[in-house]
Protein backbone atom coordinates (compact mmCIF):
# COMPACT_ATOMS: atom_id res chain seq x y z
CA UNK A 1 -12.47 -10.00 -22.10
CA UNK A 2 -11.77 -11.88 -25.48
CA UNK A 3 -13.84 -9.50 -27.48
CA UNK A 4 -11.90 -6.86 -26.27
CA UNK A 5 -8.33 -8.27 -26.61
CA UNK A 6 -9.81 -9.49 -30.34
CA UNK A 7 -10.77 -5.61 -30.60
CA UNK A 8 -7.44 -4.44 -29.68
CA UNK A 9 -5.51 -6.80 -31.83
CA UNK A 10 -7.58 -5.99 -35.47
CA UNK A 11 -7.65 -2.30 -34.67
CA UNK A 12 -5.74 -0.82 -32.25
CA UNK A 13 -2.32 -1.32 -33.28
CA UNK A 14 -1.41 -1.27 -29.81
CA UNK A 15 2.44 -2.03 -28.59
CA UNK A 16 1.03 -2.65 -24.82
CA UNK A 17 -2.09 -3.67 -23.30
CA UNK A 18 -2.85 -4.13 -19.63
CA UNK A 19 -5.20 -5.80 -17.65
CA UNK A 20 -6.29 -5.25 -14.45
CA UNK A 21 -8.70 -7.47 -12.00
CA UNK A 22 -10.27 -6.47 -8.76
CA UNK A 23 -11.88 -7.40 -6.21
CA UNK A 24 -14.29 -6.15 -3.33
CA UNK A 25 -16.95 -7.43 -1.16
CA UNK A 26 -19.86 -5.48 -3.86
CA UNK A 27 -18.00 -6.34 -7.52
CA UNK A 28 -15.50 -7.53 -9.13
CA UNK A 29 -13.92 -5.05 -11.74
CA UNK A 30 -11.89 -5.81 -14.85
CA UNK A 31 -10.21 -3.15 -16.68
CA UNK A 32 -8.69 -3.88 -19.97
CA UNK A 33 -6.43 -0.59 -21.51
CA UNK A 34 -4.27 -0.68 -24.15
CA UNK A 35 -1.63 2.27 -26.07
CA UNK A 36 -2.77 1.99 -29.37
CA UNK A 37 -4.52 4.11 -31.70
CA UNK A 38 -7.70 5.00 -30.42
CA UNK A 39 -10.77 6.00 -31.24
CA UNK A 40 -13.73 9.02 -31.42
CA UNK A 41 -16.50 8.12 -28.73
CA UNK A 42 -18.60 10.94 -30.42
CA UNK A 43 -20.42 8.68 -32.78
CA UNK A 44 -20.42 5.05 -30.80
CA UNK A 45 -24.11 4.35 -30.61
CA UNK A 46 -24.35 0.70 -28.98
CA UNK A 47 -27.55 -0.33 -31.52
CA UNK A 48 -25.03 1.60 -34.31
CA UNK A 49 -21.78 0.81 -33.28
CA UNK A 50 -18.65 0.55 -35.58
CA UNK A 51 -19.21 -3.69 -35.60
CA UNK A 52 -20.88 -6.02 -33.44
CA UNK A 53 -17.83 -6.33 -30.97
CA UNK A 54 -18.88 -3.62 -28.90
CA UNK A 55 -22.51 -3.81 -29.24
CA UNK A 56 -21.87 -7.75 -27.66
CA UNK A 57 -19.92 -6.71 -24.98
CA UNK A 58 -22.52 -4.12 -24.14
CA UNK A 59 -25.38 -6.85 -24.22
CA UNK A 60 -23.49 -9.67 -21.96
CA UNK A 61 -22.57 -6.90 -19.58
CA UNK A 62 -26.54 -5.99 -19.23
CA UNK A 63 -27.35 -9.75 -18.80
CA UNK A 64 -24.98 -9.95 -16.02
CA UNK A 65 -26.35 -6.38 -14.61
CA UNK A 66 -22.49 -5.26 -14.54
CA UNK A 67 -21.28 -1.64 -15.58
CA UNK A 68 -19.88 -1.27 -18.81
CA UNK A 69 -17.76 1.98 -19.89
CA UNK A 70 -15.49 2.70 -22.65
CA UNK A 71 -13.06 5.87 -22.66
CA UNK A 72 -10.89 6.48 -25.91
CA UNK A 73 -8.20 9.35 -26.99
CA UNK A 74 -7.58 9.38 -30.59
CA UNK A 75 -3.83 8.71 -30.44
CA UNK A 76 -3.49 7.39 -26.99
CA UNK A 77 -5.48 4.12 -26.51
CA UNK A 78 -8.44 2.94 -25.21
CA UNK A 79 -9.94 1.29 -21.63
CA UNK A 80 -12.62 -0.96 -21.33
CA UNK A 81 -13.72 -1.42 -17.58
CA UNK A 82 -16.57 -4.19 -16.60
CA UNK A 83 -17.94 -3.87 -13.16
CA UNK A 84 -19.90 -7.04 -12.03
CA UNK A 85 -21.71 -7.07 -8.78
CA UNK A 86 -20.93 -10.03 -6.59
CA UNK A 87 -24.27 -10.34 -5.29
């Protein structure tokens, strides 16, 4: 979660970010999205990635077999959403 508020705050230039946490039985699921400025998924290779932010949120997501999914709109903002299984 830090590395992605850090990511929103250098880049973003985002007037609203919100976070979301839930809860079920299988995972627990955080969901980070913010308004700002976005950014083109075309090129984001994890091992090429546009700085090691992304590439370290990828790796402790792995360690902790959890999902981990980015969706961005040039213009609109981006999400981040983590999915950890509880078990």
């Amino acid at each position: 979660m830090q590395e992605t508020l850090n990511n929103i705050l250098k880049h973003a230039a985002s007037r609203k970010i919100i976070i979301h946490l839930q809860y079920s039985l299988e995972k627990i699921t955080l969901t980070i999205t913010d308004n700002g400025k976005g950014f083109d998924l075309t090129p984001l290779d994890i091992d090429k990635s546009y700085g090691l932010g992304i590439k370290n949120m990828y790796n402790r997501a792995r360690l902790m077999e959890a999902r981990f999914q980015i969706s961005s709109t040039l213009g609109e903002g981006t999400s981040v959403v983590v999915a950890v299984p509880v078990s």
